[in-house]
N, C-alpha and C. Protein backbone atom coordinates (compact mmCIF):
# COMPACT_ATOMS: atom_id res chain seq x y z
N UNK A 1 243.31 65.25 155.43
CA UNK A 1 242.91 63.89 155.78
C UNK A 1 243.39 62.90 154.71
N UNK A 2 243.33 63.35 153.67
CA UNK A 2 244.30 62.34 152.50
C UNK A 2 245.15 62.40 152.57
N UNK A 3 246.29 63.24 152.85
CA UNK A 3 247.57 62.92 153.13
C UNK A 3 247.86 62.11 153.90
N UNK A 4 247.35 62.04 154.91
CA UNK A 4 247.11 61.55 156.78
C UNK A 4 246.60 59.68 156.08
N UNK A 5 245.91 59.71 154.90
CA UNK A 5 245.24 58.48 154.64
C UNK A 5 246.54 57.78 153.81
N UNK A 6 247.51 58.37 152.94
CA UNK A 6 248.18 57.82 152.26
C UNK A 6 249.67 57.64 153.59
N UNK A 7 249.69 58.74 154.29
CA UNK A 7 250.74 58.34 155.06
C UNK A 7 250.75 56.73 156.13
N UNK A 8 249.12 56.54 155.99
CA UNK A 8 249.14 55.80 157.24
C UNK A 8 248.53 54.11 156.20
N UNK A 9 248.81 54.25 155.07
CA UNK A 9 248.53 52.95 154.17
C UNK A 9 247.35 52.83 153.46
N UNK A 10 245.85 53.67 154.71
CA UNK A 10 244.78 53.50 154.07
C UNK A 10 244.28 53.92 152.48
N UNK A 11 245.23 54.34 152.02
CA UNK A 11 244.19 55.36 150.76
C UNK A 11 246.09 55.36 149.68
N UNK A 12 245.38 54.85 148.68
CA UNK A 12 246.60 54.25 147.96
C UNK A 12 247.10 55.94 146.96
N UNK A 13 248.15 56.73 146.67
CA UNK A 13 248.45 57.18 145.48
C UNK A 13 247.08 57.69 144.53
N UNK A 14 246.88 56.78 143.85
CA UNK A 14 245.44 56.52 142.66
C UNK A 14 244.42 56.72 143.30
N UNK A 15 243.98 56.82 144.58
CA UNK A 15 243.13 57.05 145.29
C UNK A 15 242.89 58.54 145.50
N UNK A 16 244.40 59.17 146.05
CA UNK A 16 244.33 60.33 146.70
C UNK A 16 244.79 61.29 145.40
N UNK A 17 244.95 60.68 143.85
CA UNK A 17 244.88 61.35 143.13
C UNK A 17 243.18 61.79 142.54
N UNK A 18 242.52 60.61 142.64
CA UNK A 18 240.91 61.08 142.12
C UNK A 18 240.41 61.96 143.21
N UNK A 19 240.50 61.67 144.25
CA UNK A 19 240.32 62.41 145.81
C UNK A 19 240.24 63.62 145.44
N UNK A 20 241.49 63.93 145.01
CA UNK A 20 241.70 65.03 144.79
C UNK A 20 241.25 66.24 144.02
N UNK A 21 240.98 65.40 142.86
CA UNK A 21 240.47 65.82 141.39
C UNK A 21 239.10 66.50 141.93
N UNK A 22 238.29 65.97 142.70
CA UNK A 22 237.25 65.52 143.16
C UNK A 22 237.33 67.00 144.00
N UNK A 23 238.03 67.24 145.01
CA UNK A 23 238.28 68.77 145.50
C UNK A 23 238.52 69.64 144.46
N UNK A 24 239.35 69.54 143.62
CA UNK A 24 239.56 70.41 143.18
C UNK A 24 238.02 71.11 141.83
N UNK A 25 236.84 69.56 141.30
CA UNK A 25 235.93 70.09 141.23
C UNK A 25 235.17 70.54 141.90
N UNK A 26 235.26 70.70 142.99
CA UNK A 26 234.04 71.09 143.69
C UNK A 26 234.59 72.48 144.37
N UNK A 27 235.86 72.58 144.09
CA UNK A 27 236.18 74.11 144.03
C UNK A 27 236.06 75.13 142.92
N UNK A 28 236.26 74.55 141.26
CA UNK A 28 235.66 75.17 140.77
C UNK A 28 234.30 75.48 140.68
N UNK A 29 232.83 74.68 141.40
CA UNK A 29 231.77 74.92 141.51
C UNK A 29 231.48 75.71 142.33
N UNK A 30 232.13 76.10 143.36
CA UNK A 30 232.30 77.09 144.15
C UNK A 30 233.00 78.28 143.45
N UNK A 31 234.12 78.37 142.69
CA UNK A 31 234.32 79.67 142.27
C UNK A 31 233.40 80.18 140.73
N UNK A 32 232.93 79.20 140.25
CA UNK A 32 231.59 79.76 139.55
C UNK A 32 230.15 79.72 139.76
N UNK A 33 230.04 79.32 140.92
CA UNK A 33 228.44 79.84 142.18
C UNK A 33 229.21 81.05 142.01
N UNK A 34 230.48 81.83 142.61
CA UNK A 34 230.32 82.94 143.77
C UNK A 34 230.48 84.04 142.23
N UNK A 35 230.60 83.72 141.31
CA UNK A 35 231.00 84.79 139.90
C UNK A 35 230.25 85.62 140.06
N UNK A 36 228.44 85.50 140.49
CA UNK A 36 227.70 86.72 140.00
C UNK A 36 227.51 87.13 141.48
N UNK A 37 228.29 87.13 142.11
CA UNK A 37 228.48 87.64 143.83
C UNK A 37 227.33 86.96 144.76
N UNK A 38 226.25 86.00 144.28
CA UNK A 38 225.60 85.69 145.14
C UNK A 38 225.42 84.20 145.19
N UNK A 39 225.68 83.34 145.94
CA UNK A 39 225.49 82.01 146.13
C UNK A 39 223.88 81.78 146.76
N UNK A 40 223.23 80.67 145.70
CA UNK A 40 221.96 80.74 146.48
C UNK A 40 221.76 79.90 146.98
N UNK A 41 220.74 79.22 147.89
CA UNK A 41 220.60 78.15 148.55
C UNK A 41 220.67 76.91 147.89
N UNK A 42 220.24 77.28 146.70
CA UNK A 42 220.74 75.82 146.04
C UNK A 42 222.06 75.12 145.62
N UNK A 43 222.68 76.58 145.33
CA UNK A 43 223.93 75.78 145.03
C UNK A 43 224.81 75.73 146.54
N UNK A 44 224.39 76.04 147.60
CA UNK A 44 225.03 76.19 148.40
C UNK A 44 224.91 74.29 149.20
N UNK A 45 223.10 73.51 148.68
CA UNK A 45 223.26 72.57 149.14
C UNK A 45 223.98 71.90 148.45
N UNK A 46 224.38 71.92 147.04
CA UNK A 46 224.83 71.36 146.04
C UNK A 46 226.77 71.52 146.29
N UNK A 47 226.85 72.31 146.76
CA UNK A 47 228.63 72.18 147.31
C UNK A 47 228.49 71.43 148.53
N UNK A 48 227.70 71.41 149.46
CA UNK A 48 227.17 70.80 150.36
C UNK A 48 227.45 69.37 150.47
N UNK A 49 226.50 68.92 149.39
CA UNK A 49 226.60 67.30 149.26
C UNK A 49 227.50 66.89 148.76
N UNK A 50 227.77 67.67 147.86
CA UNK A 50 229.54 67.18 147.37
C UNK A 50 230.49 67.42 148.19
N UNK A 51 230.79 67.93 149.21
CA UNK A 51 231.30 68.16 150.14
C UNK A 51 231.72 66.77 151.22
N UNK A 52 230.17 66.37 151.36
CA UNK A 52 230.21 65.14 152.27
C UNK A 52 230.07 64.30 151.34
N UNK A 53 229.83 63.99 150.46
CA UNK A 53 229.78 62.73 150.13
C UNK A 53 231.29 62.46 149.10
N UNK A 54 232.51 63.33 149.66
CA UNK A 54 233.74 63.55 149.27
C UNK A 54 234.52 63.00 150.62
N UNK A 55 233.97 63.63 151.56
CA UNK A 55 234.13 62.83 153.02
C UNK A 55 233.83 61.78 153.48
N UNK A 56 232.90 61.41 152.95
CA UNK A 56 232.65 59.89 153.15
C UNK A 56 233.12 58.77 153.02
N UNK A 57 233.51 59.23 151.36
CA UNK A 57 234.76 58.49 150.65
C UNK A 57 236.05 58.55 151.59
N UNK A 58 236.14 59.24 151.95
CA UNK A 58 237.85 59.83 152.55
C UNK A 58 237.73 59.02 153.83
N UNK A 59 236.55 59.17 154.34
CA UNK A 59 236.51 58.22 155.66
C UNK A 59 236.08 56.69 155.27
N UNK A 60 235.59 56.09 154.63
CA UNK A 60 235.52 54.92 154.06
C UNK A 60 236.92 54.50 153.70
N UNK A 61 237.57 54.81 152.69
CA UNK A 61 239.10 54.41 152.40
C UNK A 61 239.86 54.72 154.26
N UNK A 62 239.89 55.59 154.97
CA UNK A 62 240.26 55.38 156.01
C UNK A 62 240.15 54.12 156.89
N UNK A 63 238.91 53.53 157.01
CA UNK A 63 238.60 52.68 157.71
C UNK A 63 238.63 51.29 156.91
N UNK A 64 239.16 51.23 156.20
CA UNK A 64 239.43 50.38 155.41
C UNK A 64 241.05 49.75 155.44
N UNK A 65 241.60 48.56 156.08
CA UNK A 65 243.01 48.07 156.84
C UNK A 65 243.52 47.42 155.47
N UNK A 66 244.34 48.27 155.02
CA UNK A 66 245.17 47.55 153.82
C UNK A 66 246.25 47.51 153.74
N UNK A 67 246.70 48.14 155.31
CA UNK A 67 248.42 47.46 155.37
C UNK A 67 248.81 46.38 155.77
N UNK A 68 249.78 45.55 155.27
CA UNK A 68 250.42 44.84 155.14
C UNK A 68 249.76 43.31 155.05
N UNK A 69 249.19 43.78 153.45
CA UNK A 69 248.46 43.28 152.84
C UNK A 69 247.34 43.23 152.85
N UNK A 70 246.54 43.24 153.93
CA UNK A 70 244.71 43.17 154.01
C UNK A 70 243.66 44.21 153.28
N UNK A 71 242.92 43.64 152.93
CA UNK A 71 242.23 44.45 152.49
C UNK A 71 241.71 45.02 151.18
């Protein structure tokens, strides 16, 4: 969906670089939940919310018209 956001104007470079950063922490919180083989409900809501509220962002900068100039 960030690619899809930078291809189509909404979501600038600098955007889809923190974006990113942003996945890529919340993948290491996921590969050190799963270290002692068991993910518990807590951290499972805790990838959870970071999850969506990573999407939110992604859909906010989406809906947001900043080509050709606006915005």
């Amino acid at each position: 969906r960030i690619d899809q956001g930078i291809r189509s104007g909404h979501i600038t470079h600098r955007e889809a670089r923190l974006l990113r950063g942003r996945e890529r922490e919340i993948e290491r919180h996921e590969i050190a939940f799963r270290s002692d083989g068991i993910v518990s409900q807590r951290e499972r809501q805790q990838l959870r919310s970071e999850l969506v509220a990573l999407r939110d962002d992604v859909e906010r900068l989406m809906r947001n018209d900043r080509r050709n100039g606006r915005g």
